[in-house]
Protein backbone atom coordinates (compact mmCIF):
# COMPACT_ATOMS: atom_id res chain seq x y z
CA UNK A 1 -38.04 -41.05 -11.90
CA UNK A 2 -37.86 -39.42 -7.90
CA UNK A 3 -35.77 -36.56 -7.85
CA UNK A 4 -32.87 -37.78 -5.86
CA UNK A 5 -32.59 -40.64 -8.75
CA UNK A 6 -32.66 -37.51 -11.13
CA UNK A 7 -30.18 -36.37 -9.06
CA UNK A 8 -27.53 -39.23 -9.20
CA UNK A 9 -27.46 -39.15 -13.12
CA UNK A 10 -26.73 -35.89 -12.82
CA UNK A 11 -24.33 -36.01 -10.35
CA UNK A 12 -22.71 -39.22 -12.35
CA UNK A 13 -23.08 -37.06 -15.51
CA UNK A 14 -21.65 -33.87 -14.25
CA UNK A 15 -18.21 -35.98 -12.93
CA UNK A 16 -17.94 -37.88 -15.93
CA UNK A 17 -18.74 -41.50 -14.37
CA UNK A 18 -20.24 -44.47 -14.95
CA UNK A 19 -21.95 -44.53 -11.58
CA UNK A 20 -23.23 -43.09 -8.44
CA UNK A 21 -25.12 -43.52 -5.40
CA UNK A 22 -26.89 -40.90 -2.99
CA UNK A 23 -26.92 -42.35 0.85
CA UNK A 24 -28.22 -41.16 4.03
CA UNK A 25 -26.66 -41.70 7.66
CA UNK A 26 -29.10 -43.78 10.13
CA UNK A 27 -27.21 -42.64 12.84
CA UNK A 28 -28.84 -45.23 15.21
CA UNK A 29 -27.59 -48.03 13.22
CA UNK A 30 -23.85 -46.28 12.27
CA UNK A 31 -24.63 -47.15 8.42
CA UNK A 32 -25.33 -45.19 4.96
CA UNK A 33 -28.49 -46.62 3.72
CA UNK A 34 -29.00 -45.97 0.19
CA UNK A 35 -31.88 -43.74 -0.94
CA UNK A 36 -30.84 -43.29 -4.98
CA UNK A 37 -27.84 -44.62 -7.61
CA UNK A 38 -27.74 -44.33 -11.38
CA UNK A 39 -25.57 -46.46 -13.55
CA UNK A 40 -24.80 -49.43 -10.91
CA UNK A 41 -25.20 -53.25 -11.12
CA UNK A 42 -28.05 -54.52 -9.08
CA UNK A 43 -25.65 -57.27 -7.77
CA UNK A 44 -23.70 -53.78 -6.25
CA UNK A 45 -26.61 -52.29 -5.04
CA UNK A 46 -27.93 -55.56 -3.06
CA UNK A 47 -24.43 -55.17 -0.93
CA UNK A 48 -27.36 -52.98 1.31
CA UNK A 49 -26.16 -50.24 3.87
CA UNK A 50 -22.51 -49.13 4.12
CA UNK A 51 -21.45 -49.40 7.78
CA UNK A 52 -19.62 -46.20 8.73
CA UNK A 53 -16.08 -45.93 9.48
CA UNK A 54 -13.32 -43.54 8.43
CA UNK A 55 -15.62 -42.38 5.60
CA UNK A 56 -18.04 -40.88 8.34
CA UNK A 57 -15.44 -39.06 9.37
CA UNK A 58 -14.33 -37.04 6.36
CA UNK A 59 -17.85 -36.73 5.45
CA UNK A 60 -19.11 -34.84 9.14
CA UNK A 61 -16.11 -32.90 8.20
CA UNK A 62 -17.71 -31.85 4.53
CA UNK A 63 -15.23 -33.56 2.48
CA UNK A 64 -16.47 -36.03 -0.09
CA UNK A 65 -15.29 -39.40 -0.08
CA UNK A 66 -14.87 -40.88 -3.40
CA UNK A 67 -14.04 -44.42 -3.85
CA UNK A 68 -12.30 -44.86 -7.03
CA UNK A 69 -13.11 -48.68 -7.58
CA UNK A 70 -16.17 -50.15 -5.81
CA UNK A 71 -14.76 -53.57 -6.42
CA UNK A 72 -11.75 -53.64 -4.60
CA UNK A 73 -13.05 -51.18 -2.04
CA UNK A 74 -14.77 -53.03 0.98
């Protein structure tokens, strides 16, 4: 196990959910590429990178963005 995928079962643990991933900004490319996740489907995980929008925004701020269902999210 790397330590960032210690890391999301921790994090996943600590919060008291089922999942969670640990992405990186590729500024270049404007997306979140994933680097670790604990507790997710691998048809979720083969979505590949995020492309950034408002979430980049909150998160350059420092605020965590949580997205409450993955499913319904796009």
């Amino acid at each position: 196990m790397t330590v960032t995928s210690r890391i999301a079962r921790l994090t996943a643990e600590a919060a008291g959910v089922k999942g969670c991933t640990l992405r990186l900004l590729n500024q270049k490319e404007g997306r979140l590429e994933l680097i670790a996740s604990h507790g997710l489907s691998d048809r979720y995980l083969q979505k590949g990178p995020i492309d950034v929008d408002r979430s980049l925004t909150e998160s350059l701020k420092g605020v965590p963005v949580r997205i409450r269902d993955v499913t319904a999210d796009a």
